[in-house]
Each structure stands twice: as C-alpha cells, then as structure tokens.
N, C-alpha and C. Protein backbone atom coordinates (compact mmCIF):
# COMPACT_ATOMS: atom_id res chain seq x y z
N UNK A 1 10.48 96.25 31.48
CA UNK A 1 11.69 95.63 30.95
C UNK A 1 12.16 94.54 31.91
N UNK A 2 12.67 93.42 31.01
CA UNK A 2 12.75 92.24 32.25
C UNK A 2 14.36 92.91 32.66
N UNK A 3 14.39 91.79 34.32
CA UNK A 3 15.68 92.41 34.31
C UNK A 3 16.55 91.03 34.22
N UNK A 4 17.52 91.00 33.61
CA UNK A 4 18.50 90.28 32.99
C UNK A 4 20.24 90.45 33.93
N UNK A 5 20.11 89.10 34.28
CA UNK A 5 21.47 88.89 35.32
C UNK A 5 22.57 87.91 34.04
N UNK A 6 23.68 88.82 34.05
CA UNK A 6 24.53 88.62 33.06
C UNK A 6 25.29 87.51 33.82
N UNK A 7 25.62 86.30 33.95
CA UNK A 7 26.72 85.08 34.67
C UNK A 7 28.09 85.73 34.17
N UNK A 8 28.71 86.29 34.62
CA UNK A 8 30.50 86.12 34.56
C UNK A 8 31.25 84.53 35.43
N UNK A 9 32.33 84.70 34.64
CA UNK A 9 33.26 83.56 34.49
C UNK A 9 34.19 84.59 35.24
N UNK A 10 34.70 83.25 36.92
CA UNK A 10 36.08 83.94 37.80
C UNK A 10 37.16 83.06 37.09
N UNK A 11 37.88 83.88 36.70
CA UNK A 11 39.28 82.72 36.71
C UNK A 11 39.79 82.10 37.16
N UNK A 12 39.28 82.39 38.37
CA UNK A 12 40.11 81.40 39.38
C UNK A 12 38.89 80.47 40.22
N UNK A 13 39.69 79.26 40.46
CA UNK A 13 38.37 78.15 40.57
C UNK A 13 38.40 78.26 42.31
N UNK A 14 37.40 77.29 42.89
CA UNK A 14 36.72 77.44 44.33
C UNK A 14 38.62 77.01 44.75
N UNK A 15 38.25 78.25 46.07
CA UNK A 15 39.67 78.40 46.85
C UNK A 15 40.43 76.71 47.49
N UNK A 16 38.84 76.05 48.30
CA UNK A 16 39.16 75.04 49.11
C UNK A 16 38.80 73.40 48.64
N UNK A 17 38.37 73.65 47.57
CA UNK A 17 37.43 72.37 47.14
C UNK A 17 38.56 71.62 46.10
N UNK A 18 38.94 70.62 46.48
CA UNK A 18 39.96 69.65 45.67
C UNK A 18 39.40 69.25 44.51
N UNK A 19 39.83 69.53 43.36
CA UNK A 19 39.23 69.47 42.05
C UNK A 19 40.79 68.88 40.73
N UNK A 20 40.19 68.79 40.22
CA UNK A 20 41.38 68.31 39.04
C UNK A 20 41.69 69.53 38.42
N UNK A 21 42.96 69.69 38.19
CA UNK A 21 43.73 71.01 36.80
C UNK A 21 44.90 70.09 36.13
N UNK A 22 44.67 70.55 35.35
CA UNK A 22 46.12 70.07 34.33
C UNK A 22 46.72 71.06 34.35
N UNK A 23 48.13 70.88 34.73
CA UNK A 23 49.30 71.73 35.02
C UNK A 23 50.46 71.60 33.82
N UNK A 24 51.07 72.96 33.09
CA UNK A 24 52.64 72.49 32.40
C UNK A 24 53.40 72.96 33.05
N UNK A 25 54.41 71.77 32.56
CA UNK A 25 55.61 71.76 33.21
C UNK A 25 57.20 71.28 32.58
N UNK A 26 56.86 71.74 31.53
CA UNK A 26 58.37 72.09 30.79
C UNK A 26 59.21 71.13 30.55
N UNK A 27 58.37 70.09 30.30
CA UNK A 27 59.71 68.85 30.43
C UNK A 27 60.26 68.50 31.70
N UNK A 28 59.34 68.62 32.50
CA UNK A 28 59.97 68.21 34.02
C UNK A 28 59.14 67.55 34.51
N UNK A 29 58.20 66.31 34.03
CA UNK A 29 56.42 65.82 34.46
C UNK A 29 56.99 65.18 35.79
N UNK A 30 58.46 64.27 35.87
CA UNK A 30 58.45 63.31 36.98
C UNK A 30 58.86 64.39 38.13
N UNK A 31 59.77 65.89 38.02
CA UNK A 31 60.03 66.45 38.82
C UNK A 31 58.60 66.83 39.79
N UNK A 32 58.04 67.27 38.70
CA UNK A 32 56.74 67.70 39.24
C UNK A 32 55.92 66.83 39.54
N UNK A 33 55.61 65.82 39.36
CA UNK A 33 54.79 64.63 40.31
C UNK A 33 55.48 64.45 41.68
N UNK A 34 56.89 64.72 41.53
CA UNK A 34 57.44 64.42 42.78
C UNK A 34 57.49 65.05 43.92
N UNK A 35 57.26 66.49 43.45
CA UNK A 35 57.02 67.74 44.16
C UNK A 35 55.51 67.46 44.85
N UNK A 36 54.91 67.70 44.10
CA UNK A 36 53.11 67.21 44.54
C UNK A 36 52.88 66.10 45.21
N UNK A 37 53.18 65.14 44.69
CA UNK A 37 52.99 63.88 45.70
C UNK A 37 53.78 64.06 47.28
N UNK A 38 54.78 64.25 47.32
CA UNK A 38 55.43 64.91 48.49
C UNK A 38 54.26 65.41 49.42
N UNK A 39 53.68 66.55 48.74
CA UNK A 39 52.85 67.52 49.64
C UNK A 39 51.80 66.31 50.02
N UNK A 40 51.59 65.08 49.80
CA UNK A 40 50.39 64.21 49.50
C UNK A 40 49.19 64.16 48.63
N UNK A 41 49.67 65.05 47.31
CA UNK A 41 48.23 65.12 46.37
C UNK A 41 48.71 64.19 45.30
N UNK A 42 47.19 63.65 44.78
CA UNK A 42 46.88 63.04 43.63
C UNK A 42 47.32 63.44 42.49
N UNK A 43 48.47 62.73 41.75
CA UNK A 43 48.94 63.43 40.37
C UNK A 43 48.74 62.16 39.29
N UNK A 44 48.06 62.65 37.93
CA UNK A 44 48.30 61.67 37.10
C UNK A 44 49.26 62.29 35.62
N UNK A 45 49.99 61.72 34.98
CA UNK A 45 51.05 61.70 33.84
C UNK A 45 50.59 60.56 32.95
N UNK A 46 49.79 60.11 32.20
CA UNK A 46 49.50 59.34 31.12
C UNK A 46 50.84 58.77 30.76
N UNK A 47 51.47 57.91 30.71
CA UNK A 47 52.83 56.99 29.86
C UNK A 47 52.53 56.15 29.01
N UNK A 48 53.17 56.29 27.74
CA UNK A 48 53.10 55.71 26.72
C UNK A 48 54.32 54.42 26.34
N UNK A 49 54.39 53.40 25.95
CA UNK A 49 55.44 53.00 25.66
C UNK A 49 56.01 52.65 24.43
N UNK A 50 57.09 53.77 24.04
CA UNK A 50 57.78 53.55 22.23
C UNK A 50 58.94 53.21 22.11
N UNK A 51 59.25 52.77 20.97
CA UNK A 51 60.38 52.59 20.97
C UNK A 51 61.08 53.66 20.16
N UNK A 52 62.53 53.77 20.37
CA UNK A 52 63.56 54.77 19.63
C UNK A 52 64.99 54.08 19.62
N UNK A 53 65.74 54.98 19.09
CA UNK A 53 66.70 54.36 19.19
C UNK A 53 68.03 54.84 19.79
N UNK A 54 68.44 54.47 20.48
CA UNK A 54 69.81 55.13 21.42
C UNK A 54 71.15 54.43 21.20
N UNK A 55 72.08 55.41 20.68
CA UNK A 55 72.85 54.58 20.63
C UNK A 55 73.27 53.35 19.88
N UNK A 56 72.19 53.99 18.49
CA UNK A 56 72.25 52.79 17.72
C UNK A 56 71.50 51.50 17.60
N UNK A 57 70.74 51.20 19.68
CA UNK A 57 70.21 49.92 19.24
C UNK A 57 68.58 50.58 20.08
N UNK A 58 67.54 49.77 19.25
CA UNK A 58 66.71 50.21 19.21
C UNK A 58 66.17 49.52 20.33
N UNK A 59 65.62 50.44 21.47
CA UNK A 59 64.84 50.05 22.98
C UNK A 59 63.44 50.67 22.71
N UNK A 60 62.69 50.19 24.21
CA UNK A 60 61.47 51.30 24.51
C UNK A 60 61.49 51.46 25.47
N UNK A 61 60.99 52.73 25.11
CA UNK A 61 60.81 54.02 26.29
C UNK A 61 59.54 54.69 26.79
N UNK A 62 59.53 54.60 28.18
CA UNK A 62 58.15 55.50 28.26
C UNK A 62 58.43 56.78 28.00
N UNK A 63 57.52 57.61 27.31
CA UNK A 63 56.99 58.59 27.73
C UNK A 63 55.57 59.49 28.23
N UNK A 64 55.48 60.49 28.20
CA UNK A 64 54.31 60.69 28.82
C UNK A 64 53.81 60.81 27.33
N UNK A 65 52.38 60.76 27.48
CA UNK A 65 51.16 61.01 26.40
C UNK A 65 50.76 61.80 25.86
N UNK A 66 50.97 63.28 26.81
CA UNK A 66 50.84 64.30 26.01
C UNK A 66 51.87 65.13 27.50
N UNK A 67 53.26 65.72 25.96
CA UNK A 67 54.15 66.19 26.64
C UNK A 67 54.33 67.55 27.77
N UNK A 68 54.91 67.78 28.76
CA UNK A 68 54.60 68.71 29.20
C UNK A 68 53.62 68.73 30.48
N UNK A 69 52.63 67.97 30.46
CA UNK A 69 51.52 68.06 31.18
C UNK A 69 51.23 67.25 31.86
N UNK A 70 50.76 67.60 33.56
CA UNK A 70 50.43 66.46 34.38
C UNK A 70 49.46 67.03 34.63
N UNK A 71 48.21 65.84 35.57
CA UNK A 71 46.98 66.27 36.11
C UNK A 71 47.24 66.50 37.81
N UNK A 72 46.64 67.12 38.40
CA UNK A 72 47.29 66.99 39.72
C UNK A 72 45.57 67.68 40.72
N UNK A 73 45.20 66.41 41.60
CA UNK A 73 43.90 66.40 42.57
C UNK A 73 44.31 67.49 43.37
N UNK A 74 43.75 69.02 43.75
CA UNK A 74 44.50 69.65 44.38
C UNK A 74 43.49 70.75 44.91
N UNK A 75 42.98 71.37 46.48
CA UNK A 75 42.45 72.58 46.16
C UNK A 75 43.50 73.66 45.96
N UNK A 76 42.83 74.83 45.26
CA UNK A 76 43.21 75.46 44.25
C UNK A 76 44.18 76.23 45.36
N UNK A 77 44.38 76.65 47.05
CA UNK A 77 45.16 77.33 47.64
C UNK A 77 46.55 77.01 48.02
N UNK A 78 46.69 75.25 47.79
CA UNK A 78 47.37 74.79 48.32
C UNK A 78 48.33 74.64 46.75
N UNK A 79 47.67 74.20 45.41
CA UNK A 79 48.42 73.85 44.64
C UNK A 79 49.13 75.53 43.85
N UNK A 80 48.07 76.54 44.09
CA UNK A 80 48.67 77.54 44.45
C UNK A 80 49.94 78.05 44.99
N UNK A 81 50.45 77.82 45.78
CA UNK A 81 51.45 77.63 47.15
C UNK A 81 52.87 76.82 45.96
N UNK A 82 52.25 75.77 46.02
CA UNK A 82 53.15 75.06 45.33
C UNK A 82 53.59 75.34 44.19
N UNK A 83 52.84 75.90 42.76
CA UNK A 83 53.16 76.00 41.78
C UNK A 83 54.07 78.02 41.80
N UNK A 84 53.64 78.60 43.60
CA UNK A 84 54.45 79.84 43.31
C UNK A 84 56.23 79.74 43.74
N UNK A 85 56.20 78.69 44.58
CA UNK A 85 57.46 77.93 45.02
C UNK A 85 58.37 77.40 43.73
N UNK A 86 57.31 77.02 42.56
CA UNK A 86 57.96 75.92 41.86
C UNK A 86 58.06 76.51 40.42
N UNK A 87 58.38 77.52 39.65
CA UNK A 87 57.99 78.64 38.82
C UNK A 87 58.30 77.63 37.55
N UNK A 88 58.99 76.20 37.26
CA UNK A 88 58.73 76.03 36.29
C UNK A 88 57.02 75.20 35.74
N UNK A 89 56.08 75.11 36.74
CA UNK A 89 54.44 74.54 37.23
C UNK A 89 53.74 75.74 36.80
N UNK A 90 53.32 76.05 35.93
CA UNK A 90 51.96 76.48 35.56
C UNK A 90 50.58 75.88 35.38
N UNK A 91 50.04 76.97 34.98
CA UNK A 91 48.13 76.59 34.81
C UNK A 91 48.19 76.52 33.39
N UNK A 92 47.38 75.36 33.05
CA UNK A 92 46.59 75.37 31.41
C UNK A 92 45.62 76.07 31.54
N UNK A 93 45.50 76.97 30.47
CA UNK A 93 43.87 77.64 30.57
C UNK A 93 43.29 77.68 29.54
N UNK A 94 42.16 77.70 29.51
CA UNK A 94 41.26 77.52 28.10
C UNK A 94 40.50 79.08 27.80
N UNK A 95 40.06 79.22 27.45
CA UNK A 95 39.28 80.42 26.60
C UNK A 95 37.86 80.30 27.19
N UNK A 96 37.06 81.04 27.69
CA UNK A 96 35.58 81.10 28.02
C UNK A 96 34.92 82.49 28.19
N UNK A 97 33.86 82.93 26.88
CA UNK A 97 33.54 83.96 26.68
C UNK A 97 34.66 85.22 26.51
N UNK A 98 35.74 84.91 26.09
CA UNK A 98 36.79 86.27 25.53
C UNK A 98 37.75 86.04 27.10
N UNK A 99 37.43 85.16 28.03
CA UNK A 99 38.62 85.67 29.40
C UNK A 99 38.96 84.09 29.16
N UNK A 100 40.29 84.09 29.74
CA UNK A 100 41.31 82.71 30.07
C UNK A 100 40.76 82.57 31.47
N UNK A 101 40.59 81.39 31.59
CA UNK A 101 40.31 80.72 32.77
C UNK A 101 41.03 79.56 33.03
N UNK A 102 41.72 79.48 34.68
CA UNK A 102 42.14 78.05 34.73
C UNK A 102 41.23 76.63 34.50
N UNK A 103 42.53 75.98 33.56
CA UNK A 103 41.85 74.25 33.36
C UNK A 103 41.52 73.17 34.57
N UNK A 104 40.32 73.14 34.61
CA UNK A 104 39.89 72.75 35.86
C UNK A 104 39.14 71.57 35.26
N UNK A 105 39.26 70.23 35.07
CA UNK A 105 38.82 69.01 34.75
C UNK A 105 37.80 68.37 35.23
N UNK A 106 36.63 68.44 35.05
CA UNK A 106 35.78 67.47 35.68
C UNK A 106 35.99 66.46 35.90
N UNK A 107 35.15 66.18 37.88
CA UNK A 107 36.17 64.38 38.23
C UNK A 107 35.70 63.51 37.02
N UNK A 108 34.62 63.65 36.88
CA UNK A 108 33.88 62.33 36.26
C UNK A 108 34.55 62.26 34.78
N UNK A 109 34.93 62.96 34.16
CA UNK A 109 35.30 63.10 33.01
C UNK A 109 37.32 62.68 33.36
N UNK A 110 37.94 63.44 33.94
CA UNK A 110 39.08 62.87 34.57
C UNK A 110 39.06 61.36 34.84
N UNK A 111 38.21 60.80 35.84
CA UNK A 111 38.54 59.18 36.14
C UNK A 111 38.31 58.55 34.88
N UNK A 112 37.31 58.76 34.25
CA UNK A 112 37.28 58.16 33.14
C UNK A 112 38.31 58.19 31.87
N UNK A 113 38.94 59.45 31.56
CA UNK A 113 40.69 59.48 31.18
C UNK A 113 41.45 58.26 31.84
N UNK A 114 41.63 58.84 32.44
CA UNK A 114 42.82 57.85 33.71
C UNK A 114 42.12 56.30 33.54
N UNK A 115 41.44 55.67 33.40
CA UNK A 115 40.59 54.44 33.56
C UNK A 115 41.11 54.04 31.79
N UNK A 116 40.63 54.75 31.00
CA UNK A 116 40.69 54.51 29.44
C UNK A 116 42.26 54.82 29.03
N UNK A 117 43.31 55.75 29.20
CA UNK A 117 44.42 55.95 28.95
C UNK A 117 45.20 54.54 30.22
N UNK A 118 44.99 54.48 31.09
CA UNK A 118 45.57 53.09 31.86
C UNK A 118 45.26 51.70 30.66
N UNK A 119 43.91 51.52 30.52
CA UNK A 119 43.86 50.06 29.28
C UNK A 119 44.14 50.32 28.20
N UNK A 120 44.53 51.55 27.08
CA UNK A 120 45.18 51.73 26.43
C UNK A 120 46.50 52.20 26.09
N UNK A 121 46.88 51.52 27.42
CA UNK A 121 48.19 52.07 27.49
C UNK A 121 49.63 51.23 26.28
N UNK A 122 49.20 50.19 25.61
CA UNK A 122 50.26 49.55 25.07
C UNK A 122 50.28 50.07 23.62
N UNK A 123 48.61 50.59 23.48
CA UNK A 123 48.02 50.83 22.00
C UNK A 123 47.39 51.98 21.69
N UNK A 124 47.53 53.23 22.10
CA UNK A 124 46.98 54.66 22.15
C UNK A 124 48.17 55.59 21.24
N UNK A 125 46.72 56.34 21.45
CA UNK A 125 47.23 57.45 19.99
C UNK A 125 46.30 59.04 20.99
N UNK A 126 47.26 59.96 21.09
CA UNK A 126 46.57 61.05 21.67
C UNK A 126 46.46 62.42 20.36
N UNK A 127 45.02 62.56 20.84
CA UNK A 127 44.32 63.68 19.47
C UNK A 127 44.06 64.64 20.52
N UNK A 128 44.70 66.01 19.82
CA UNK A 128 44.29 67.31 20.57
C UNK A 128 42.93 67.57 20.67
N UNK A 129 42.05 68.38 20.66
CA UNK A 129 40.72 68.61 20.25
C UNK A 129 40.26 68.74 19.18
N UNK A 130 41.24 70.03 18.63
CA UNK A 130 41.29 70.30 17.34
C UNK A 130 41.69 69.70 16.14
N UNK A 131 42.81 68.52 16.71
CA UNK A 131 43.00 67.86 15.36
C UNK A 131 41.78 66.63 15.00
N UNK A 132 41.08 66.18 15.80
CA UNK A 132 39.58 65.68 15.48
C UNK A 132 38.39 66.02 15.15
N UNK A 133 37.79 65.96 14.00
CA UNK A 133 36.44 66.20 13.93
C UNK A 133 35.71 64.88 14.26
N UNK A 134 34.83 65.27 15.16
CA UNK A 134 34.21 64.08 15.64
C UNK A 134 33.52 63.51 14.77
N UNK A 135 32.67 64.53 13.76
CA UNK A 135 31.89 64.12 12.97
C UNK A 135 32.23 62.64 11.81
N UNK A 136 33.38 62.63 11.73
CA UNK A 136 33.94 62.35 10.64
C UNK A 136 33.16 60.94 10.33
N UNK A 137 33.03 59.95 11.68
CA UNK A 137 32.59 58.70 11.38
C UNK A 137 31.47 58.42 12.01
N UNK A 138 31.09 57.03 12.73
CA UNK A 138 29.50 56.54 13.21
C UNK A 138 30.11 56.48 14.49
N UNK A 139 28.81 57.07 15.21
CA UNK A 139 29.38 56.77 16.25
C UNK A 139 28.94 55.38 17.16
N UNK A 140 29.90 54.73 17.56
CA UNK A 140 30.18 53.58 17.95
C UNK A 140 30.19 52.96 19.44
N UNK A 141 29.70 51.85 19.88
CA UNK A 141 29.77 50.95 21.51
C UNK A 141 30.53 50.26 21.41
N UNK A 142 31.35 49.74 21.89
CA UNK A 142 32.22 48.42 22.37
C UNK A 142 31.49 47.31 23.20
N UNK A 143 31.06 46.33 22.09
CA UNK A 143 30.38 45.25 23.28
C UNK A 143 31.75 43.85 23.33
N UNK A 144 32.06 43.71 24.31
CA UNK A 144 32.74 43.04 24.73
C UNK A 144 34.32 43.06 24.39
N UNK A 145 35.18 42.40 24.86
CA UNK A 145 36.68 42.82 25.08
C UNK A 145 37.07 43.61 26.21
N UNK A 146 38.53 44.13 26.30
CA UNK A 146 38.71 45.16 26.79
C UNK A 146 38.22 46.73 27.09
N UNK A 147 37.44 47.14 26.37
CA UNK A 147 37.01 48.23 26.02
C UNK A 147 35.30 48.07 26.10
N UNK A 148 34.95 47.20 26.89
CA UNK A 148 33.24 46.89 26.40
C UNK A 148 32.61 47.96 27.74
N UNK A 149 31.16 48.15 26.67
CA UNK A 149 30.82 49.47 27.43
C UNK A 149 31.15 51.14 26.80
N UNK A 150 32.33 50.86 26.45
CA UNK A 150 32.92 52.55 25.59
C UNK A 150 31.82 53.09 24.78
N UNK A 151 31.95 54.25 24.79
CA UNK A 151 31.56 54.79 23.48
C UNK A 151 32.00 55.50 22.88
N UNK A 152 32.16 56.28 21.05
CA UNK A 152 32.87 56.92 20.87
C UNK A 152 32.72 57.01 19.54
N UNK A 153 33.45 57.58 18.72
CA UNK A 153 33.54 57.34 17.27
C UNK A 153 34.68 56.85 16.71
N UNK A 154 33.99 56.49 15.40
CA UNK A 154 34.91 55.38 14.85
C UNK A 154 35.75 56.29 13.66
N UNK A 155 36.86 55.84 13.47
CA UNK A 155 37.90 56.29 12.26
C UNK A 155 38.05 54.93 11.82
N UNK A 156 37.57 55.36 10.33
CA UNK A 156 38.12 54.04 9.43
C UNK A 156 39.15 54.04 8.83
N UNK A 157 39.87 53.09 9.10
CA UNK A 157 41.23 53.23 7.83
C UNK A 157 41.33 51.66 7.09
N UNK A 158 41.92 52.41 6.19
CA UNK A 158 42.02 51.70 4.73
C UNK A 158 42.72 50.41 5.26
N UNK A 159 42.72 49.26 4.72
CA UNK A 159 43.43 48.13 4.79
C UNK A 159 43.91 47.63 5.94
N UNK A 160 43.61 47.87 7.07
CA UNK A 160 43.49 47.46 8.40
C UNK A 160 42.46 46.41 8.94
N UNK A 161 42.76 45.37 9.64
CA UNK A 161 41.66 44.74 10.13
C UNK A 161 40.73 45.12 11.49
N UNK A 162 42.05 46.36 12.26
CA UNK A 162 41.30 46.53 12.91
C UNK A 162 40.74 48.16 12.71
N UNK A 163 40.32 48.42 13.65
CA UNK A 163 39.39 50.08 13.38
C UNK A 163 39.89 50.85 14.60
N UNK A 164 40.34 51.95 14.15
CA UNK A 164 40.84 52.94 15.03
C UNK A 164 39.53 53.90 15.61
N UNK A 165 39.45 53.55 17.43
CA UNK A 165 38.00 54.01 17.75
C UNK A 165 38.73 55.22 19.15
N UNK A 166 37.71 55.77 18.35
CA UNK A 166 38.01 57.41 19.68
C UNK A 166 37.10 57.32 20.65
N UNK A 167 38.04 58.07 21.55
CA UNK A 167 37.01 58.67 23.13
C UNK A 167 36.88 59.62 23.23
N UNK A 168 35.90 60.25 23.04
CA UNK A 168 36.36 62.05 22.95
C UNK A 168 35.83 62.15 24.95
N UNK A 169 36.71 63.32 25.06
CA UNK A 169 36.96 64.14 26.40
C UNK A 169 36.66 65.02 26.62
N UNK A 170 35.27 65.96 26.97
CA UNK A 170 35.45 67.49 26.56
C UNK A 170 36.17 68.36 26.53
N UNK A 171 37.36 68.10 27.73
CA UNK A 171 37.97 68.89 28.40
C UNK A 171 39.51 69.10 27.97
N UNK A 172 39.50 67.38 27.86
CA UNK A 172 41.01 66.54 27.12
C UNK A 172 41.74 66.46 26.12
N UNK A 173 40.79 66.39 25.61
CA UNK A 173 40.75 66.05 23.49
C UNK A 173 40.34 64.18 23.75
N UNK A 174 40.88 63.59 22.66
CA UNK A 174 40.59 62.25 22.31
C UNK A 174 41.77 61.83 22.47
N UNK A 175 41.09 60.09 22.77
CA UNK A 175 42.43 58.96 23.00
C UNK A 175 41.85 58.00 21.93
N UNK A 176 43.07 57.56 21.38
CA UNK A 176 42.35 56.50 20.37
C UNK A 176 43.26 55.17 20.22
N UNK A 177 42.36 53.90 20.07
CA UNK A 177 43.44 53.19 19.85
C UNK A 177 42.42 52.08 18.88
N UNK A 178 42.74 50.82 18.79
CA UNK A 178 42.72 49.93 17.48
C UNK A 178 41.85 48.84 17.97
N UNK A 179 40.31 48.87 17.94
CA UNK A 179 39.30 48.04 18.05
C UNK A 179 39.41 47.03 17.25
N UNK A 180 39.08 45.59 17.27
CA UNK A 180 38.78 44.45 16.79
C UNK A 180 37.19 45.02 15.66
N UNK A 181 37.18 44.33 14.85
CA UNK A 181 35.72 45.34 14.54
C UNK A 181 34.55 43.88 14.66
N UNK A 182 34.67 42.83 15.37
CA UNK A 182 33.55 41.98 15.91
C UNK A 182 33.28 42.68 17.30
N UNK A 183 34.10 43.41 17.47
CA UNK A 183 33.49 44.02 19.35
C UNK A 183 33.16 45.49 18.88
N UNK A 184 32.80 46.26 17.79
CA UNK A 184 32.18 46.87 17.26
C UNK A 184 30.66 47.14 16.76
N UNK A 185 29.86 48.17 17.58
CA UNK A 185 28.44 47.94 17.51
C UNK A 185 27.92 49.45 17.03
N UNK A 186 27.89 49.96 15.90
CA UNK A 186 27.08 51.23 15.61
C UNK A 186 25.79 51.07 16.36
N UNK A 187 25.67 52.65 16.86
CA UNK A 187 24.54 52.99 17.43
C UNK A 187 24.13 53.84 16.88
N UNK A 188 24.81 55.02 15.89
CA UNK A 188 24.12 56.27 15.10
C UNK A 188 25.54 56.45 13.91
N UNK A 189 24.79 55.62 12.56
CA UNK A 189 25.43 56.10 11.22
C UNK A 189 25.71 57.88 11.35
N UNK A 190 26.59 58.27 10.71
CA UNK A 190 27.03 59.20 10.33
C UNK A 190 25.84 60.23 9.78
C-alpha cells in the first residue's frame, strides 16, 4: 500500500516573513492606515472618486473601493501585535478545504492590483468574485493606451462605444473599467 502524506492548511501564515493580508476595519480605513504606517508598514486603501450630494449641492468625494478594507505589507507577528491593540482591525479569511484561513495576498498578484486600481482610478468599477463569471465574454489584450499589455475579459454592453474590460485577481475579485474598443485585441473567442 502506497503511503500517502495528506498536506494540511495552518491558518496562520509564516510568523516573520512580510507578506500582504487584507485587513477589515469597520469604517475606519484612514484610522487604520494611520495606525500601521506609524509602526512603518506598507498599507494600501484603493480610492475612488464620486460624486454625491451634501447639502444639497452636488461635490466629489473619495472613497475607498471596496469598503471596509485595507491591504497592509506586514509580517504576520508584528501586524499581529497591532491588530490585538487595535480590536476594531481584523483578518479577512477565505475558506480552504472546510478550515478559514487568513487572507494572505500574493505580492505579485497585489502589485499588480495597486498598479491597475492606481490607472483606473478616475474610471473603475469593483466586482466581488462572485458577482463575475469570467466566462461570460472573450477573453481580451490591450494593445496600446493606458492599459496596453492587460489582459482580461471583456463585458459587452449594449449601446456604448466603449467596452467594459475586466482584470480578474484570484485573490481580489475584478476591477473593471471602460476600454476604447480600437485598443482592443481578442486572443480566445468565448
């Protein structure tokens, strides 16, 4: 009989090694960047800019991109420390094999967020995971413009000139915002 080594999943990520987590934080993102940066770590908050209306006359406002939640460069003992000091700072955790595990972001997948949510910052649209099926359209390159190089899939909508093109994130969900469709290049029809 062969013998068979079962991999378990720790919940808790490497003690000393500075890694990305997305943290909530209750409606408090700038408190909590301010807290972290203090200590000297890397925090990112995605900002969006909308308008509303206050007071009757209609301004814009940042807010963050997806509410609640900052990213924060941190090893796991130190941001530890901080988030037991700071009880409104929790862990996001995802689901892996039936146990919750902390959300721990891959860099490469992180810079590339932060890189794509920074140039779409005037014109973005944030999709949970779940509210996207990737499948839905072709998936698509960006040759030239702002966005050249991307890849992603495309959402078509009706009577628009331009084309609403996603980034999917594994970790993230999708960012999407409004391609020109001459800087539009299918690479695999639907």
């Amino acid at each position: 009989m062969e013998n068979v080594t079962k991999t378990t999943i720790s919940p808790y990520p490497s003690y000393d090694v500075p890694q990305w987590f997305a943290l909530k934080v209750s409606r408090k993102e700038a408190l909590a960047t301010s807290i972290l940066e203090k200590e000297g770590l890397r925090t990112y908050c995605p900002m969006v800019a909308t308008d509303t209306t206050i007071q009757g006359k209609k301004v814009i406002v940042e807010r963050p991109l997806i509410p609640n939640t900052i990213f924060v460069f941190a090893p796991f003992h130190q941001l530890n420390s901080l988030k037991n000091a700071n009880p409104f700072i929790t862990y996001c955790y995802k689901k892996v094999d039936g146990k919750f595990k902390i959300l721990e972001v891959p860099a490469r997948e992180m810079e590339l967020f932060i890189e794509s949510s920074t140039k779409m910052k005037n014109d973005i649209t944030y999709f949970h995971p779940e509210e996207v099926a990737l499948r839905q359209g072709d998936h698509v390159k960006i040759v030239g413009g702002l966005f050249d190089g991307y890849e992603g899939t495309l959402l078509k909508a009706k009577g628009r000139a331009k084309r609403m093109f996603l980034i999917n994130f594994e970790m993230l969900g999708a960012l999407g915002t409004h391609i020109e469709p001459q800087y539009i290049r299918i690479i695999k029809k639907k």
